[in-house]
Structure formats: C-alpha cells, structure tokens
Protein backbone atom coordinates (compact mmCIF):
# COMPACT_ATOMS: atom_id res chain seq x y z
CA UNK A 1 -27.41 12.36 89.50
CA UNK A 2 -30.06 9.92 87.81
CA UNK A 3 -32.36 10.68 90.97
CA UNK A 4 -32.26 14.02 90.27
CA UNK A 5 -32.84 13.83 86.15
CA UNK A 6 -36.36 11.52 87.02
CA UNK A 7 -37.31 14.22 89.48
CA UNK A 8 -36.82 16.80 87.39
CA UNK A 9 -38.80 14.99 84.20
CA UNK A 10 -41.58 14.34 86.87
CA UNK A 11 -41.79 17.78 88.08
CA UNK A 12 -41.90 19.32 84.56
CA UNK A 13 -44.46 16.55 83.47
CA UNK A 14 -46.37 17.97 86.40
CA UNK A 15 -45.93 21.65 85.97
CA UNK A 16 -47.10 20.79 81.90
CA UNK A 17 -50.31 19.40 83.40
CA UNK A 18 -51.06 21.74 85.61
CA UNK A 19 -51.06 24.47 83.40
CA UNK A 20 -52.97 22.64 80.53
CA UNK A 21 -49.60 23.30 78.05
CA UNK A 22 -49.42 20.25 76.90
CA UNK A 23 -51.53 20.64 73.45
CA UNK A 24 -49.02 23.60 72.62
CA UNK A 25 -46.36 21.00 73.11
CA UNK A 26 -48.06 18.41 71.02
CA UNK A 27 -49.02 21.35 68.11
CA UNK A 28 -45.25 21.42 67.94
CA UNK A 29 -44.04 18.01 68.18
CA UNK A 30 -46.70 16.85 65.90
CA UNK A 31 -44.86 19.41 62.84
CA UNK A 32 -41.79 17.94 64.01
CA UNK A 33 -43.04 14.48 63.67
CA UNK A 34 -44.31 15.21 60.55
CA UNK A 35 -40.92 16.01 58.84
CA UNK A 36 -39.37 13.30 60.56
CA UNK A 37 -41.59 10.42 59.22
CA UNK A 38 -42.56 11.59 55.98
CA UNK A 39 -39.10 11.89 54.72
CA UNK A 40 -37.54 14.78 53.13
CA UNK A 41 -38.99 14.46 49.84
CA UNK A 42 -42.32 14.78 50.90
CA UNK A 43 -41.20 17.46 54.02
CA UNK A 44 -40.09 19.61 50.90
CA UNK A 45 -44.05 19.59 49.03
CA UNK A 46 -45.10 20.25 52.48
CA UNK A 47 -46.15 24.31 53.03
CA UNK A 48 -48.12 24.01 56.74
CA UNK A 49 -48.87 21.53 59.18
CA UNK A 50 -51.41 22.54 61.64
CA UNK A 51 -52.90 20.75 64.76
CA UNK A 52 -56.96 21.66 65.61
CA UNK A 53 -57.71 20.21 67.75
CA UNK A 54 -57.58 16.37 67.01
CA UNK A 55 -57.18 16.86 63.48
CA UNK A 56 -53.92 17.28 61.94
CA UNK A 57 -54.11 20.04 58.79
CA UNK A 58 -51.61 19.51 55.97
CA UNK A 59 -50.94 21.68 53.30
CA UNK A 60 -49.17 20.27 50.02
CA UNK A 61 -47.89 21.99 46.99
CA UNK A 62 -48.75 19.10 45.38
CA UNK A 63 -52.38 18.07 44.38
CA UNK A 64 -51.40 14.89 43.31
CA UNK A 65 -48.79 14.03 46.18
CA UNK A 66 -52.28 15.40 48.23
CA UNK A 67 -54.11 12.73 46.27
CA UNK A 68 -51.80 9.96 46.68
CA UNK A 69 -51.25 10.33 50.59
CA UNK A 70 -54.95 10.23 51.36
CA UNK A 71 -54.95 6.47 50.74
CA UNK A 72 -52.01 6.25 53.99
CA UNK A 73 -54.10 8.56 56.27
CA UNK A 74 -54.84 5.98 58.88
CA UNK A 75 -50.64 4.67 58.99
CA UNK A 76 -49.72 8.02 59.14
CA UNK A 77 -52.08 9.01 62.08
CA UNK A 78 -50.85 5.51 63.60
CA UNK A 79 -47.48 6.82 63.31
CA UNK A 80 -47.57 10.07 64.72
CA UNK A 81 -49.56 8.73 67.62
CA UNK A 82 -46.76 6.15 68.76
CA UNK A 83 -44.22 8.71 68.44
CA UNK A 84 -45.97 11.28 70.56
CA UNK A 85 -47.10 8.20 72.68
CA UNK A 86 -50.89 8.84 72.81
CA UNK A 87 -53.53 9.23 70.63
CA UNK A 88 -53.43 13.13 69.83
CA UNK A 89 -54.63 12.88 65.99
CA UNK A 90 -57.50 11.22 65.08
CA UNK A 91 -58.21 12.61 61.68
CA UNK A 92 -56.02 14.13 58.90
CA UNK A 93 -57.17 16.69 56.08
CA UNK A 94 -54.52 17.01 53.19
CA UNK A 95 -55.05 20.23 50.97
CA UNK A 96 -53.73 21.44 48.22
C-alpha cells in the first residue's frame, strides 16, 4: 500500500510539472501559509493576499499593523519559503 501512495505522489508531482501548474498551486498555498503563520489576529486585518509573480501582495486594514510588519519582511518571506519548501517569494509589498 505504501508503494503505491509514493507512486502516486511521484506521478502527480510529475503530471504538476508537466503542465507548468505548479505556480497556481503555490498562489494558493502561499494565502494558506499566510493565515497559518501570521496568526489569527493579524489573518483577521488581512483583506487580500496575492502572489505576482515572486512577490507576495498583502493587503491590511490596518496602516499601522502595515507599518509595523514591514520591519519582519525578510522572516516572513523566510518563513513562507520553508513551508512551501523553495524559494517562491522573494519580495513582499504590504498596503494599506
């Protein structure tokens, strides 16, 4: 049964290749990500977050929550990166 899961994983890791989905996949995890890491308190100040593509888009209600997270861009890049498990974001741009 194990045989089958890894070559099942392998073949879908393939077929995601092949057809170049794989940035769709990471414009989705990377919200997902987002939510997860940031917490709930800041997930609730949070109206949009958008993947072009290397930089991650964020849009806050907040201007001063805005203000206060652009001196943790580079941990929270760093973050999102080792949970995806490549580098996919290089940049953030919080608005507000």
């Amino acid at each position: 049964m194990e045989g089958n899961t890894k070559v099942l994983s392998s073949v879908i890791k393939q077929i995601i290749q092949q057809n170049k989905l794989e940035y769709g996949l990471h414009k989705v995890e990377v919200q997902e990500i987002w939510a997860r890491i940031m917490g709930i308190s800041i997930a609730k100040y949070t109206k949009s977050v958008e993947l072009k593509g290397d930089v991650l888009y964020v849009e806050l209600s907040s201007p001063a929550l805005s203000e206060e997270l652009t001196y943790g861009k580079e941990t929270i890049v760093r973050s999102i990166n080792e949970e995806i498990g490549k580098e996919v974001v290089k940049k953030i741009v919080f608005r507000s």
